[in-house]
Protein backbone atom coordinates (compact mmCIF):
# COMPACT_ATOMS: atom_id res chain seq x y z
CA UNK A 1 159.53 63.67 -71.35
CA UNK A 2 162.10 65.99 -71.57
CA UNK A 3 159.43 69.04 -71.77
CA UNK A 4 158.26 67.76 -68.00
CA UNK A 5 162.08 67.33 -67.04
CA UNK A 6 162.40 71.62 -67.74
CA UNK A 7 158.97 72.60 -66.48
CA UNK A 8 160.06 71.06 -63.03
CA UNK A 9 162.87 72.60 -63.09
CA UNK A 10 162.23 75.77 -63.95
CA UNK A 11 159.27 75.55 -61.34
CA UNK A 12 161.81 74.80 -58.74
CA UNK A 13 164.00 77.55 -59.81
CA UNK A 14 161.50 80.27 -60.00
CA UNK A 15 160.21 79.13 -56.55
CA UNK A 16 163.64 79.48 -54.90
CA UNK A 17 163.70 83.16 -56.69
CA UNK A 18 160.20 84.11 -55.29
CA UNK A 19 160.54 83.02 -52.08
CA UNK A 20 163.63 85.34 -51.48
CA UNK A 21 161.27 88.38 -52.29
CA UNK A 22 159.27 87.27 -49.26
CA UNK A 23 159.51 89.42 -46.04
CA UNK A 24 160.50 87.82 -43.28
CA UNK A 25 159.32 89.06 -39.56
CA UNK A 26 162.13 87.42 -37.97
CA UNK A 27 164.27 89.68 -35.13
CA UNK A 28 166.26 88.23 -32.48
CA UNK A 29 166.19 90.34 -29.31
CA UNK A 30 169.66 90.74 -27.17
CA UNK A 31 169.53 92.03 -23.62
CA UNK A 32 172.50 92.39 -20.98
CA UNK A 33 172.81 93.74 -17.86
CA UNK A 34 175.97 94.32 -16.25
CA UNK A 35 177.47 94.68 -12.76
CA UNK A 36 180.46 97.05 -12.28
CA UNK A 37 181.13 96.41 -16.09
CA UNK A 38 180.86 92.95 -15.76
CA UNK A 39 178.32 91.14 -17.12
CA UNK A 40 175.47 89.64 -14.71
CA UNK A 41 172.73 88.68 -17.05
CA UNK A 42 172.11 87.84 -20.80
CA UNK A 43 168.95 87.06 -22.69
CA UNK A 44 168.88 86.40 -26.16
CA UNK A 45 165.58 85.49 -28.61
CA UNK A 46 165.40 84.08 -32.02
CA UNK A 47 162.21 84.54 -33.10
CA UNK A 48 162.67 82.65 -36.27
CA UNK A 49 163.80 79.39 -34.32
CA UNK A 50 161.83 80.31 -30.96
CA UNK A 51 164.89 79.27 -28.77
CA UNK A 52 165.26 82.03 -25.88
CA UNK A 53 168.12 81.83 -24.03
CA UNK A 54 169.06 82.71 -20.11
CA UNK A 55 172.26 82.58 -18.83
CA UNK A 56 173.33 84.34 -15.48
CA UNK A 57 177.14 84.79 -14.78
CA UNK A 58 179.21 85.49 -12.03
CA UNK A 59 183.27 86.18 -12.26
CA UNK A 60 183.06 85.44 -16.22
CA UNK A 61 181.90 81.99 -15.53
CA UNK A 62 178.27 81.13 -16.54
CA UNK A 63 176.20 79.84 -13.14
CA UNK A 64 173.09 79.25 -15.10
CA UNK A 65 171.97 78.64 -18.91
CA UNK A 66 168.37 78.22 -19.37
CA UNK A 67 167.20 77.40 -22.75
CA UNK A 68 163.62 77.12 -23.64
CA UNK A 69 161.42 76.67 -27.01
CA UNK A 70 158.91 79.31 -27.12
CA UNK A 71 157.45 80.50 -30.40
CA UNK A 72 155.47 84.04 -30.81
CA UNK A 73 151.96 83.37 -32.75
CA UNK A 74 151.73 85.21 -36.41
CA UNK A 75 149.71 87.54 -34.73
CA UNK A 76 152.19 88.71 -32.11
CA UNK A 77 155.21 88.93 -34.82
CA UNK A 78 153.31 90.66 -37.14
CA UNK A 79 152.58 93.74 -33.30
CA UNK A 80 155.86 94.04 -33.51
CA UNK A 81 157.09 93.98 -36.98
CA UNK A 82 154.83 96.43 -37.72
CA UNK A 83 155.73 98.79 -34.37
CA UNK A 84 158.76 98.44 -36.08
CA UNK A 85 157.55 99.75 -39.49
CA UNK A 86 156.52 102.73 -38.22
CA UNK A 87 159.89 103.68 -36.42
CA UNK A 88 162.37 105.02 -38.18
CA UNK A 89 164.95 105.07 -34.91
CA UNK A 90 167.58 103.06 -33.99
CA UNK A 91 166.56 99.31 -32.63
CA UNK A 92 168.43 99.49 -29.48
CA UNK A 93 169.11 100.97 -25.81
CA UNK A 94 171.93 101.86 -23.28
CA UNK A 95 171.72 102.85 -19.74
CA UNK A 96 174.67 104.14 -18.28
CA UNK A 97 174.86 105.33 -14.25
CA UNK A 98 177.68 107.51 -13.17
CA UNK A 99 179.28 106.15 -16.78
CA UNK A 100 179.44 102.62 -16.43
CA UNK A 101 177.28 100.73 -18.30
CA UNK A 102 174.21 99.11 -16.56
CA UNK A 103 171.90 97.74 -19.66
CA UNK A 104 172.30 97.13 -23.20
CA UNK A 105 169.91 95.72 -25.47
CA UNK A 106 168.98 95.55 -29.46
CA UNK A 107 166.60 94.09 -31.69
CA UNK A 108 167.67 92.94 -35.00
CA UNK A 109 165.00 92.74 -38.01
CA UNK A 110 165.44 90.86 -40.73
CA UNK A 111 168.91 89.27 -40.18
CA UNK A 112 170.52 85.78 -38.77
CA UNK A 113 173.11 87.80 -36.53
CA UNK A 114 172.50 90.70 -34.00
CA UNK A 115 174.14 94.00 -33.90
CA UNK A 116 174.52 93.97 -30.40
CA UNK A 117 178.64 93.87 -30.42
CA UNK A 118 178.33 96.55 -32.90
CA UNK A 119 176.62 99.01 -30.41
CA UNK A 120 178.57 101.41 -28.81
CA UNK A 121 177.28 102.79 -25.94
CA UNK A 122 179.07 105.98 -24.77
CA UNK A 123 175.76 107.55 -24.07
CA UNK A 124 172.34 106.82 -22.32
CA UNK A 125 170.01 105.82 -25.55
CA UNK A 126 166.65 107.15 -24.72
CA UNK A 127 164.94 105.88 -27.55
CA UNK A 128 160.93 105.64 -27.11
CA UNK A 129 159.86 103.90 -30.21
CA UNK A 130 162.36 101.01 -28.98
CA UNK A 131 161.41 100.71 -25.47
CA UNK A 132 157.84 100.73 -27.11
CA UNK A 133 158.87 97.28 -29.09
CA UNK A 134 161.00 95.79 -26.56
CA UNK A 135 158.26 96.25 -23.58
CA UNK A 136 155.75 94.60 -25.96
CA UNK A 137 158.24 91.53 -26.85
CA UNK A 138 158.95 91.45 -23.08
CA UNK A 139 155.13 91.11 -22.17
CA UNK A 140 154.79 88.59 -24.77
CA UNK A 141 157.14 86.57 -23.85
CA UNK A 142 156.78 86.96 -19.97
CA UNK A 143 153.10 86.04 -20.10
CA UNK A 144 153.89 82.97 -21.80
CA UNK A 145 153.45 79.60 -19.53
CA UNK A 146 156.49 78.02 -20.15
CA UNK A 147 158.23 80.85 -19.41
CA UNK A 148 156.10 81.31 -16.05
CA UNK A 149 157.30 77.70 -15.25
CA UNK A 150 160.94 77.95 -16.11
CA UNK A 151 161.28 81.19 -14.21
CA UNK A 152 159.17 80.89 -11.24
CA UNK A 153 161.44 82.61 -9.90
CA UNK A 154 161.20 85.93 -11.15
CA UNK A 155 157.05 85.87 -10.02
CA UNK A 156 157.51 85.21 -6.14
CA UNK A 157 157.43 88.21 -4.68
CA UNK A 158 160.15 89.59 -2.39
């Protein structure tokens, strides 16, 4: 009995070990834009818990916060993961005009927090093999139908 009582556990032990060699293709994505320095919008994306998050602000106080559940197929994480294989730039982006900061955005591989308070923008980032990723992510997650439906919005045209 006691021969069953260490086979499970060393099973369950050298489970936990191997699964910690596995590589994840989680990123979260982190987007604001900003008004005069101020900050007007803010979108943030876990891919690993598919929560993508909205909120809109106006004089520091948030006017609307829009969550939503919206997981990326295998397929779609693996685009991007491997996009981001094959760069060996920076994962983020900075647009200044007349320097003040406009945009500011980062993906994060691999990790449970974001970089983005760690970015320092002093410069406009013109960095292709980014824009590459975060266009893709952006299309996949625009042409989604629950994201249609939750911003409607952002498809009338003007």
């Amino acid at each position: 009995m006691k021969n069953y009582i260490y086979a499970i556990i060393f099973f369950i032990v050298f489970q936990g070990c191997k699964s910690q060699n596995v590589k994840s293709n989680s990123f979260i994505y982190h987007t604001t834009d900003y008004n005069l320095g101020f900050v007007q919008e803010e979108r943030l994306y876990n891919s690993s818990t598919g929560i993508y998050e909205y909120k809109e602000l106006a004089d520091d106080k948030v006017v609307k916060n829009i969550k939503i559940f919206l997981k990326l197929d295998a397929k779609d994480l693996e685009d991007i993961n491997q996009l981001y294989s094959l760069s060996k730039s920076e994962m983020s982006n900075c647009y200044l005009k007349d320097n003040v900061l406009i945009h500011k955005s980062t993906i994060t591989f691999d990790s449970q927090k974001d970089n983005f308070n760690l970015l320092e923008c002093n410069k406009n980032l013109n960095n292709s093999k980014y824009l590459e990723i975060e266009d893709k992510l952006v299309s996949i997650i625009t042409s989604s139908d629950i994201y249609k439906t939750t911003f409607y919005w952002e498809f009338y045209k003007k």
